[in-house]
C-alpha atoms as a PDB file:
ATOM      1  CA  UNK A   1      15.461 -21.033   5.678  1.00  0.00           C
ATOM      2  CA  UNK A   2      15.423 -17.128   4.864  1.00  0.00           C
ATOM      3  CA  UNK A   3      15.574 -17.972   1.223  1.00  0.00           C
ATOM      4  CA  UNK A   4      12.151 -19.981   1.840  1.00  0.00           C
ATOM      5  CA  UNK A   5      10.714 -17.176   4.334  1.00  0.00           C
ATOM      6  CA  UNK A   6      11.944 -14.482   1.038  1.00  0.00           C
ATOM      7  CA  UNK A   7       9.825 -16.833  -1.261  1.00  0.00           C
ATOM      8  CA  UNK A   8       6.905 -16.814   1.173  1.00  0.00           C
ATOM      9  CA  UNK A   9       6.967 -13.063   1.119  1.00  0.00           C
ATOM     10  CA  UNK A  10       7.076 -12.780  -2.362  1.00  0.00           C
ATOM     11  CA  UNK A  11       4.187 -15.092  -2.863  1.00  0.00           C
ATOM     12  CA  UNK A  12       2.330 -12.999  -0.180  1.00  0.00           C
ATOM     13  CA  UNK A  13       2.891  -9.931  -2.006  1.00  0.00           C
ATOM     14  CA  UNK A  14       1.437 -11.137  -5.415  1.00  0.00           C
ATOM     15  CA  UNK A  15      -1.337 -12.816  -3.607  1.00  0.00           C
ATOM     16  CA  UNK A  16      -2.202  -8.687  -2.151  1.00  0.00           C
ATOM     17  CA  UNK A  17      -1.470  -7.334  -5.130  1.00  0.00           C
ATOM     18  CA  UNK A  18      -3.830  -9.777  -7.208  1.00  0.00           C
ATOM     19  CA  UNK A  19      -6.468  -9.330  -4.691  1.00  0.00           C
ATOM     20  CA  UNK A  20      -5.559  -5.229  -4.804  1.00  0.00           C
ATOM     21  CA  UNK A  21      -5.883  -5.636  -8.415  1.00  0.00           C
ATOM     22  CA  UNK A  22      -9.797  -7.292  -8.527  1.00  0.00           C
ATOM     23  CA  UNK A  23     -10.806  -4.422  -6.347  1.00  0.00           C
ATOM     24  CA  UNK A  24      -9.556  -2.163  -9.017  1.00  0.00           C
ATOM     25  CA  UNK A  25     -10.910  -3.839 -11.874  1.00  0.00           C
ATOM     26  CA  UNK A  26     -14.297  -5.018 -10.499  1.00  0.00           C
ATOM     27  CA  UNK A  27     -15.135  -3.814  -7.119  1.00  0.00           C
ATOM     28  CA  UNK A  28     -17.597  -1.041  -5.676  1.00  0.00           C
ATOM     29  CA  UNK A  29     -16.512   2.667  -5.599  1.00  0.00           C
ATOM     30  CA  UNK A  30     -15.803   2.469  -1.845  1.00  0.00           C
ATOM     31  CA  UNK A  31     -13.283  -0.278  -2.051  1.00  0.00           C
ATOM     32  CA  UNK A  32     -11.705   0.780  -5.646  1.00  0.00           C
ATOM     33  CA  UNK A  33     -10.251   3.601  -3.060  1.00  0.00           C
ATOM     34  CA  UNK A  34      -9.472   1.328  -0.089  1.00  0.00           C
ATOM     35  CA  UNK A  35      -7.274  -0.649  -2.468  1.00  0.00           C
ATOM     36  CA  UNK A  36      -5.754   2.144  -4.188  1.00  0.00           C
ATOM     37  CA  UNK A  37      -4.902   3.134  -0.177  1.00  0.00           C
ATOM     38  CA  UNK A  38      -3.425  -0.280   0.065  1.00  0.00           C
ATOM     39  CA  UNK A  39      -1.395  -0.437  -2.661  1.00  0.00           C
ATOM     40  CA  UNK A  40       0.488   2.481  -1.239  1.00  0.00           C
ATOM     41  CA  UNK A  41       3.246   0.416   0.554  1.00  0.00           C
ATOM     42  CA  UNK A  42       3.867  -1.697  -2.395  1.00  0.00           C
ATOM     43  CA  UNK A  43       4.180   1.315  -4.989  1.00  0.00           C
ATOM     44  CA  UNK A  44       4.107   4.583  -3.492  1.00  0.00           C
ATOM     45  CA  UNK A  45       3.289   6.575  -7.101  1.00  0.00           C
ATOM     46  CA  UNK A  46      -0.251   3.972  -7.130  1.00  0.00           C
ATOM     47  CA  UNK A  47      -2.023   6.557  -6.031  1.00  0.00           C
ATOM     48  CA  UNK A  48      -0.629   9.221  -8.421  1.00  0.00           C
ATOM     49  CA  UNK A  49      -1.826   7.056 -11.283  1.00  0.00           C
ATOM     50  CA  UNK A  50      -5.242   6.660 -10.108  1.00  0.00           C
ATOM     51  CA  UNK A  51      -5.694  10.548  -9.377  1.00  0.00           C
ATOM     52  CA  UNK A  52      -8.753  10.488 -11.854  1.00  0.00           C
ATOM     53  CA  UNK A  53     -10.293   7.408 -10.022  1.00  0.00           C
ATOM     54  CA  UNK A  54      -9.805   9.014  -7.021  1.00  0.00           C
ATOM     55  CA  UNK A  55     -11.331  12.402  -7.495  1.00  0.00           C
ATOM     56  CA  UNK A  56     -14.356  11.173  -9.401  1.00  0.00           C
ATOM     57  CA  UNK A  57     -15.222   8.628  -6.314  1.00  0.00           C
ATOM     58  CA  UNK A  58     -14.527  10.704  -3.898  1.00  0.00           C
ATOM     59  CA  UNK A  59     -16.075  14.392  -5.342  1.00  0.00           C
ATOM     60  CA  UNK A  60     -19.367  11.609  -5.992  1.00  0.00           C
ATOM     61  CA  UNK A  61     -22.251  12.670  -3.921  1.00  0.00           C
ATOM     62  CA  UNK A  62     -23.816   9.459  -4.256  1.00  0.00           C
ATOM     63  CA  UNK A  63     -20.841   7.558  -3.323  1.00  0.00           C
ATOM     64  CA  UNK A  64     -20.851   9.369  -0.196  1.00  0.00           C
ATOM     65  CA  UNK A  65     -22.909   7.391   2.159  1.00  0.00           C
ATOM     66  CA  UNK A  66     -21.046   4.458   0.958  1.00  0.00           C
ATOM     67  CA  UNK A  67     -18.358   5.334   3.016  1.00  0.00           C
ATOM     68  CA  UNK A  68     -20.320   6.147   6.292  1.00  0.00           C
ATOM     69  CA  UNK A  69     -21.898   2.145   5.669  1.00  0.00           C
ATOM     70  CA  UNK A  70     -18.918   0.479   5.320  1.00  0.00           C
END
């Protein structure tokens, strides 16, 4: 039974971390940061590596409101 509930976990995990991943890869400013903020837990240096995606989106003006709509 744990050894199933372990699997289930794991599977979980990729599942987030695939979905993390899209965001990355193909979604809007806003949530390109709200998945580098969720991929935290799973690999604390995440948002060390994405320093330069961070900055830019955050330092954009015109991102701004983005943030305040969603």
């Amino acid at each position: 039974m744990a050894a199933e509930a372990a699997q289930a976990d794991a599977r979980s995990v990729e599942e987030v971390r695939a979905v993390l991943d899209g965001f990355l890869r193909d979604g809007e400013p806003v949530m390109k940061v709200a998945a580098v903020i969720a991929w935290a837990p799973f690999d604390p240096q995440e948002p060390v590596r994405r320093i330069d995606l961070l900055v830019e989106t955050l330092s954009d003006l015109a991102v701004r409101p983005r943030f305040e709509e969603i």
